[in-house]
Protein backbone atom coordinates (compact mmCIF):
# COMPACT_ATOMS: atom_id res chain seq x y z
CA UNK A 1 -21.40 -9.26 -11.08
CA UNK A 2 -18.40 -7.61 -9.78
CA UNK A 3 -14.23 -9.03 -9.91
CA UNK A 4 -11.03 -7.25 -8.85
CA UNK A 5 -7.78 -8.26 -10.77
CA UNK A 6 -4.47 -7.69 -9.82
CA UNK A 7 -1.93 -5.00 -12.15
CA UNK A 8 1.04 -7.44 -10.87
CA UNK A 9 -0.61 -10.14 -13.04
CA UNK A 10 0.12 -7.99 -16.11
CA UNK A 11 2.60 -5.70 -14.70
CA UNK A 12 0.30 -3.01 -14.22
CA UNK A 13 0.81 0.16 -12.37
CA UNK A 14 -2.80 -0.23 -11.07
CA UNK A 15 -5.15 -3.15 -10.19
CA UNK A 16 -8.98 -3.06 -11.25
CA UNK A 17 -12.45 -3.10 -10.08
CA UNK A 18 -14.58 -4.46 -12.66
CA UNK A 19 -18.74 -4.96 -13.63
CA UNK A 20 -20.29 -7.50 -15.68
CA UNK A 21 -23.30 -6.77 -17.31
CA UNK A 22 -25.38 -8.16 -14.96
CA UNK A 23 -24.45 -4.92 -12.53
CA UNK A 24 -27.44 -2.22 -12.59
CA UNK A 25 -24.90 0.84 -13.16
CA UNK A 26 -26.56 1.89 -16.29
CA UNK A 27 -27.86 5.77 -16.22
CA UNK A 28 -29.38 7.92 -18.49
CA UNK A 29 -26.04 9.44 -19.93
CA UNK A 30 -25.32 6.69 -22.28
CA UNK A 31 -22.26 6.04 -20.26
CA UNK A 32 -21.83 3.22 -18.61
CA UNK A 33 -18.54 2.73 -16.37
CA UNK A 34 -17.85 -1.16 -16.53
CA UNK A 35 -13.59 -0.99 -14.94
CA UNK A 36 -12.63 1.19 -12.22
CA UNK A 37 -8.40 1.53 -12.05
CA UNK A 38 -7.87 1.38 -8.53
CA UNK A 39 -4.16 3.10 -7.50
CA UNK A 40 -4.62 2.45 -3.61
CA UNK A 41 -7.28 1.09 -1.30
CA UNK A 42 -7.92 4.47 0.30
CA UNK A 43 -10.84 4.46 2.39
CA UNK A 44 -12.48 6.94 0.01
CA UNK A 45 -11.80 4.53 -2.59
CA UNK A 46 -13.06 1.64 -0.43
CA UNK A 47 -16.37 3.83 0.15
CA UNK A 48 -17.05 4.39 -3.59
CA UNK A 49 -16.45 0.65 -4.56
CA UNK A 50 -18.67 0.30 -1.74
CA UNK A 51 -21.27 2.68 -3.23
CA UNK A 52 -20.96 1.23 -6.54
CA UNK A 53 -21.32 -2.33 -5.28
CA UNK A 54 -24.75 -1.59 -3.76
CA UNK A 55 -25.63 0.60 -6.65
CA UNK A 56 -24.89 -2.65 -9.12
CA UNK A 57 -27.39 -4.97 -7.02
CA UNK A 58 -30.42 -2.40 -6.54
């Protein structure tokens, strides 16, 4: 449902948090945010993936 992979794999200046399909983030917008670049592990980034990771399995 959700995977993190690592920007030093590809020599990316960021790492990301990634969806499959499986993950109930769909909304009524028609947009539906699948990667999630991830600069630092703040904890206000830590709280979102957090968010978004309870949000996928409701």
């Amino acid at each position: 449902m959700c995977f993190f992979r690592s920007g030093h794999l590809d020599k990316e200046p960021y790492s990301t948090f990634s969806f499959t399909t499986e993950a109930d983030l769909a909304d009524d917008s028609g947009l539906w945010p699948t990667p999630f670049a991830v600069t630092e592990l703040s904890n206000e980034a830590a709280t979102t993936i957090t968010n978004l990771v309870r949000k996928a399995v409701s």
